[in-house]
PDB file of N, CA and C in Angstrom:
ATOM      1  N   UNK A   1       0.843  -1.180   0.000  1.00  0.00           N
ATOM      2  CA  UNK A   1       0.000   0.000   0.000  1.00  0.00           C
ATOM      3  C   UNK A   1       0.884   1.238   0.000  1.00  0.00           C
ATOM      4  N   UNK A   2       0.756   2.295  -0.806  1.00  0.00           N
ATOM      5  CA  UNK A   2       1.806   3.510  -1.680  1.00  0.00           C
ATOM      6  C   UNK A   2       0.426   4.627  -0.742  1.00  0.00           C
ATOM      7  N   UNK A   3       1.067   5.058   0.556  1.00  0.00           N
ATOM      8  CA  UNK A   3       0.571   5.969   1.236  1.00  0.00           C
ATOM      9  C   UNK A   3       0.430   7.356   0.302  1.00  0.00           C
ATOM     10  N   UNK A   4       1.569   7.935   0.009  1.00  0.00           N
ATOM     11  CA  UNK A   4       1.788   8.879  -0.861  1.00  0.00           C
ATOM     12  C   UNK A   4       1.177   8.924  -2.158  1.00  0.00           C
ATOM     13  N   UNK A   5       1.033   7.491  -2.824  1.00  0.00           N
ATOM     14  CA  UNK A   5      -0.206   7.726  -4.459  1.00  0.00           C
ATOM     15  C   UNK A   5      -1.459   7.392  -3.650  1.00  0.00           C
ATOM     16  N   UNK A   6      -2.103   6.839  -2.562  1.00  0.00           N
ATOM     17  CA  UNK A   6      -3.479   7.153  -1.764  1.00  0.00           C
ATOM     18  C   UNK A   6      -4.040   8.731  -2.112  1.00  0.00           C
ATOM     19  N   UNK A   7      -2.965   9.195  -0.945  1.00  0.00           N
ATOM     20  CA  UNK A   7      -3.212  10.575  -0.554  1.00  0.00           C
ATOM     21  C   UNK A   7      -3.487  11.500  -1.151  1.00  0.00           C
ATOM     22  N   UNK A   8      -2.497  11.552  -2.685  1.00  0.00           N
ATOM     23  CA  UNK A   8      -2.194  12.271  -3.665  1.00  0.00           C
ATOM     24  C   UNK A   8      -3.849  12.100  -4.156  1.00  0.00           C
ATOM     25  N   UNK A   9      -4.363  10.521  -4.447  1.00  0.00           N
ATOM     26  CA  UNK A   9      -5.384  10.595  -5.338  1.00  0.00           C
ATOM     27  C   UNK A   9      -6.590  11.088  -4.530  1.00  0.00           C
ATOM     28  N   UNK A  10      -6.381  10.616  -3.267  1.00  0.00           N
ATOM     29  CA  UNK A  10      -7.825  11.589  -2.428  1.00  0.00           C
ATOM     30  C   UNK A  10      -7.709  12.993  -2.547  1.00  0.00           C
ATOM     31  N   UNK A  11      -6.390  13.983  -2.784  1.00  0.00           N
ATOM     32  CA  UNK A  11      -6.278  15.269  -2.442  1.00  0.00           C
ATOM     33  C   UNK A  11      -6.825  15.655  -4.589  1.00  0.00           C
ATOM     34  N   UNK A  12      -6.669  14.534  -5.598  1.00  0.00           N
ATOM     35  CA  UNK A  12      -6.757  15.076  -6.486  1.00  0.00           C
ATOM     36  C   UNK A  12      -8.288  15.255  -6.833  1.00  0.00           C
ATOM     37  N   UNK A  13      -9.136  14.220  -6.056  1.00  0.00           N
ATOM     38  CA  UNK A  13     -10.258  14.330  -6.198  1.00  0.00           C
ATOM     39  C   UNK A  13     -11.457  15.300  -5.389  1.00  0.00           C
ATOM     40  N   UNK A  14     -10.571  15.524  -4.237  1.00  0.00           N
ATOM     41  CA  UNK A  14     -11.362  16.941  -3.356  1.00  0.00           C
ATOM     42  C   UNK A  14     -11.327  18.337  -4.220  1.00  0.00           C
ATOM     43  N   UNK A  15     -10.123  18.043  -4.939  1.00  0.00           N
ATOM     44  CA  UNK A  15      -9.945  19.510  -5.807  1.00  0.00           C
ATOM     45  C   UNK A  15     -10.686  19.622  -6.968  1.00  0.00           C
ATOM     46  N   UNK A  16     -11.199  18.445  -7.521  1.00  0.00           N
ATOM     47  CA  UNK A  16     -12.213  18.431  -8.224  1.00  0.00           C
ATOM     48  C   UNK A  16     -13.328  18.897  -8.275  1.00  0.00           C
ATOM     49  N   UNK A  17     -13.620  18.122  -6.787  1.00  0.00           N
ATOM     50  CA  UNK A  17     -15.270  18.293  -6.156  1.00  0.00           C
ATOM     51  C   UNK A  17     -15.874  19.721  -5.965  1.00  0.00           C
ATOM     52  N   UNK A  18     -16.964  19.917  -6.370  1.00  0.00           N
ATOM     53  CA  UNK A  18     -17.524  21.446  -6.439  1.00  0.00           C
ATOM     54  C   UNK A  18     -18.598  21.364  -5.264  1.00  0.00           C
ATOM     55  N   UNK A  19     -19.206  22.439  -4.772  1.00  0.00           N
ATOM     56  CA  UNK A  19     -20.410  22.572  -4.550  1.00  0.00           C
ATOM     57  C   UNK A  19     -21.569  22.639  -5.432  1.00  0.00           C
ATOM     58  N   UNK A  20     -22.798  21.682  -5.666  1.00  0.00           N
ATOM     59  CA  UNK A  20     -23.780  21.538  -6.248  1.00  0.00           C
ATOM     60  C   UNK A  20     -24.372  22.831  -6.010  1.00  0.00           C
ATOM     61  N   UNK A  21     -24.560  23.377  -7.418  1.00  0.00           N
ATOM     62  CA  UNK A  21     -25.589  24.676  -6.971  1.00  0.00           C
ATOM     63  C   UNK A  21     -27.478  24.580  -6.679  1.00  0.00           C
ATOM     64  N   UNK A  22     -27.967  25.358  -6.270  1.00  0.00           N
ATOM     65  CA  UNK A  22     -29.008  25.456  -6.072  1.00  0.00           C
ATOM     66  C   UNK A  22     -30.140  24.477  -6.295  1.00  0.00           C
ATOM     67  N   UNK A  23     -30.409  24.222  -7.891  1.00  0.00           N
ATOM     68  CA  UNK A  23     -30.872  23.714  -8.998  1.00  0.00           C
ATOM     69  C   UNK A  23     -30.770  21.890  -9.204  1.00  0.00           C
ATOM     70  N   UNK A  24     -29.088  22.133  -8.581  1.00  0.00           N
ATOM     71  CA  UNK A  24     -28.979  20.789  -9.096  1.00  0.00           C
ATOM     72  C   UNK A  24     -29.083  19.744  -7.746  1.00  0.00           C
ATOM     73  N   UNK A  25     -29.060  20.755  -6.043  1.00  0.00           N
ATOM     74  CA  UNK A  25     -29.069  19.961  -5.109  1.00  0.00           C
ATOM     75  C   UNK A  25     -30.915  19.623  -4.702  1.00  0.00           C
ATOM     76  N   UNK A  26     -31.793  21.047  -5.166  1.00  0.00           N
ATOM     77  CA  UNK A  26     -33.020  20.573  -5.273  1.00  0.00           C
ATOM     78  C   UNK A  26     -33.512  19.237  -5.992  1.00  0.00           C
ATOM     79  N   UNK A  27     -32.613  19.109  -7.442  1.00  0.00           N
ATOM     80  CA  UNK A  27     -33.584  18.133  -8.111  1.00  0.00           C
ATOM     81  C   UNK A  27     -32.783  16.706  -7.502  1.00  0.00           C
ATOM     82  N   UNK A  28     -31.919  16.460  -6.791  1.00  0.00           N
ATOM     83  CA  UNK A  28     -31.480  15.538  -6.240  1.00  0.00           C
ATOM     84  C   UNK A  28     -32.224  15.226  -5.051  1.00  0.00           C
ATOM     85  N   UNK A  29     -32.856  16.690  -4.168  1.00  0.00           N
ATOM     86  CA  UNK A  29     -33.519  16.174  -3.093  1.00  0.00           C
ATOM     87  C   UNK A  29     -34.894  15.508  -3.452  1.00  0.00           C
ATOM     88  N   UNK A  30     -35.525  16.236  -4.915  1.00  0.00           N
ATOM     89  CA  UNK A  30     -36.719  15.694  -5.725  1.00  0.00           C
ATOM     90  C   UNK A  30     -36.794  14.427  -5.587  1.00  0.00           C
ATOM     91  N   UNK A  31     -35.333  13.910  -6.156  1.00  0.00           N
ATOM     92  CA  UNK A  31     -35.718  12.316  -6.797  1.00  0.00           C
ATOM     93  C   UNK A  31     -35.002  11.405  -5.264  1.00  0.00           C
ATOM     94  N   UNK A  32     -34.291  12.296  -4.505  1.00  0.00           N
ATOM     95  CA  UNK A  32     -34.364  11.065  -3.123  1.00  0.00           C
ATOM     96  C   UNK A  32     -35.997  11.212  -2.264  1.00  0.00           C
ATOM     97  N   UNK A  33     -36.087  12.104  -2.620  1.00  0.00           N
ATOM     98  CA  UNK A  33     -37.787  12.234  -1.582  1.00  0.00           C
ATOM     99  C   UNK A  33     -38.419  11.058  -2.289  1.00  0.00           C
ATOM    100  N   UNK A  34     -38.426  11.179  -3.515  1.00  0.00           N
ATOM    101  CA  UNK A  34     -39.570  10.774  -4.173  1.00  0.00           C
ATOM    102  C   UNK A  34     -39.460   8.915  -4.177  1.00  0.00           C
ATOM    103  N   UNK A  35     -38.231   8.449  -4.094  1.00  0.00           N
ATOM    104  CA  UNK A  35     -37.915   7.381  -4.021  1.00  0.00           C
ATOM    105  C   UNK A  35     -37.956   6.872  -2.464  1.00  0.00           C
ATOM    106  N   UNK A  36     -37.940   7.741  -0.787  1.00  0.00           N
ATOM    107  CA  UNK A  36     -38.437   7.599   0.020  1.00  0.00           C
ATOM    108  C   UNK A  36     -39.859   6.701   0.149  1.00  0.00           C
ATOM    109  N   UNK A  37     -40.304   7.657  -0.745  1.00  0.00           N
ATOM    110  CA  UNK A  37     -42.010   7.907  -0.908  1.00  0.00           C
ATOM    111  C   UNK A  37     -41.914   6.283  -1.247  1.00  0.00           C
ATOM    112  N   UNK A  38     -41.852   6.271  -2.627  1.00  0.00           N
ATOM    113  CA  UNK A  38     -42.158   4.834  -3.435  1.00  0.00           C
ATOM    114  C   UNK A  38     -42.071   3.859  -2.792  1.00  0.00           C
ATOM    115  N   UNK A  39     -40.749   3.364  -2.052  1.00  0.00           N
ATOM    116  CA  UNK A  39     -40.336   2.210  -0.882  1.00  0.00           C
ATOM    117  C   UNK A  39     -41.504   2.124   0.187  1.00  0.00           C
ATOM    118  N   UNK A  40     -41.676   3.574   1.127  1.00  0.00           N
ATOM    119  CA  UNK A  40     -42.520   3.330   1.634  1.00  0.00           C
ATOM    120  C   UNK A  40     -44.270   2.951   1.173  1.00  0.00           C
ATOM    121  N   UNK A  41     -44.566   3.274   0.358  1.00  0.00           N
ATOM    122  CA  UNK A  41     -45.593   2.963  -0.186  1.00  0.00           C
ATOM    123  C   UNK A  41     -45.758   1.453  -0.692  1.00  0.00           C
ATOM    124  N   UNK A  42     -44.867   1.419  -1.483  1.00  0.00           N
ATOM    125  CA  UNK A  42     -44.980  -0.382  -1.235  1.00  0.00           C
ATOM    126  C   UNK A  42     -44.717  -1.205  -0.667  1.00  0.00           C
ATOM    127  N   UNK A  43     -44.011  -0.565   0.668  1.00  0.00           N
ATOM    128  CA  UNK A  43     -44.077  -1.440   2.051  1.00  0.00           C
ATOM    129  C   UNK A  43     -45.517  -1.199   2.512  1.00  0.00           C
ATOM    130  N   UNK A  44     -46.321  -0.146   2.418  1.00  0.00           N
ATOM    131  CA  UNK A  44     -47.778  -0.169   3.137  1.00  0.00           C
ATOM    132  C   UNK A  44     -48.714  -0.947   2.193  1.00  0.00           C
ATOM    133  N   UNK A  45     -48.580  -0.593   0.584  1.00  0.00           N
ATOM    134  CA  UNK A  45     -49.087  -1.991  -0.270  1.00  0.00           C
ATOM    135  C   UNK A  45     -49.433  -3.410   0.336  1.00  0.00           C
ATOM    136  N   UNK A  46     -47.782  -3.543   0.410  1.00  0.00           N
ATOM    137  CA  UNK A  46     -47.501  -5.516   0.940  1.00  0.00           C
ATOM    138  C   UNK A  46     -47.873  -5.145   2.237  1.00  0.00           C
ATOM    139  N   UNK A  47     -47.953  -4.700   3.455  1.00  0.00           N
ATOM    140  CA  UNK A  47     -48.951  -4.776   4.186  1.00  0.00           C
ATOM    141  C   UNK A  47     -49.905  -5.169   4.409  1.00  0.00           C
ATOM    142  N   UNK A  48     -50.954  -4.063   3.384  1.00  0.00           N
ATOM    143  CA  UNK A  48     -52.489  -3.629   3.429  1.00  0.00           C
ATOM    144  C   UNK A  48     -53.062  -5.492   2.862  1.00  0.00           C
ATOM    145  N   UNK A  49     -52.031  -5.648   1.721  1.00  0.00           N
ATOM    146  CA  UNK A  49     -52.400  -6.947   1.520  1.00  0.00           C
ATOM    147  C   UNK A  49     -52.339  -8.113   2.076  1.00  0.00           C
ATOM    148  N   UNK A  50     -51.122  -8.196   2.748  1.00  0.00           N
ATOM    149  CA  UNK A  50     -51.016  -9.395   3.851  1.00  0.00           C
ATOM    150  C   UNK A  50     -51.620  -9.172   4.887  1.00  0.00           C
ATOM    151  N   UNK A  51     -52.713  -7.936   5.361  1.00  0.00           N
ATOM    152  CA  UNK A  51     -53.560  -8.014   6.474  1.00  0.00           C
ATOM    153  C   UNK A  51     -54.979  -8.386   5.744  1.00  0.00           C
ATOM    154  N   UNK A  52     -55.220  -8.248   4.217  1.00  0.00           N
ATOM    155  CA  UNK A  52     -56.641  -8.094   3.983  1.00  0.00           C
ATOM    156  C   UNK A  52     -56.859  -9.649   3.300  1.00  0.00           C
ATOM    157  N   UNK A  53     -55.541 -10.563   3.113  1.00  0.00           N
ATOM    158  CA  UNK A  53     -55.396 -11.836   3.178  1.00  0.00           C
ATOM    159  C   UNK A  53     -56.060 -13.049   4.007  1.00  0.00           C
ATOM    160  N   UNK A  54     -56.938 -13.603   3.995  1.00  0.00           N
ATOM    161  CA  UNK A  54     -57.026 -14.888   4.747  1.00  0.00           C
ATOM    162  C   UNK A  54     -55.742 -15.490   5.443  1.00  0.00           C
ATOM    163  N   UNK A  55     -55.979 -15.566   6.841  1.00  0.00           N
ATOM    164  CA  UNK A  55     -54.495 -15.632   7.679  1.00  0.00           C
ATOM    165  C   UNK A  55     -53.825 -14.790   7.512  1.00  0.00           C
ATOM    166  N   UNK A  56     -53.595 -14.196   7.396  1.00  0.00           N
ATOM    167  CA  UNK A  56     -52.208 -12.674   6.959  1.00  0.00           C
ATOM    168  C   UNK A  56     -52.277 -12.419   8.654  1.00  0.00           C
ATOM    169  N   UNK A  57     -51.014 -11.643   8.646  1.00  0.00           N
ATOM    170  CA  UNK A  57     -50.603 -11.092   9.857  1.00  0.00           C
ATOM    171  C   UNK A  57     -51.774 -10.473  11.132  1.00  0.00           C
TER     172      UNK A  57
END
């Protein structure tokens, strides 16, 4: 393990890294909300159905 080509490549990639502006950190929070949403919803789906099931939970 080459401590010095590690370091080098973590320090080359922080200098890269920008701050997301405005625009682009909203539509990222868009599509993680929205994918929140979906998971939970079809966890209450498979639920609603395994309670409205004969024997279900």
């Amino acid at each position: 393990m080459d401590v010095k080509y590690d370091l080098a490549s973590y320090v080359r990639v922080l200098k890269m890294a920008s701050t997301p502006s405005w625009n682009e950190f909203s539509q990222i929070a868009k599509v993680a909300g929205a994918g929140i949403f979906l998971v939970g919803l079809l966890g209450f789906v498979i639920f609603a159905v395994m309670t409205l099931l004969p024997g279900g939970v």
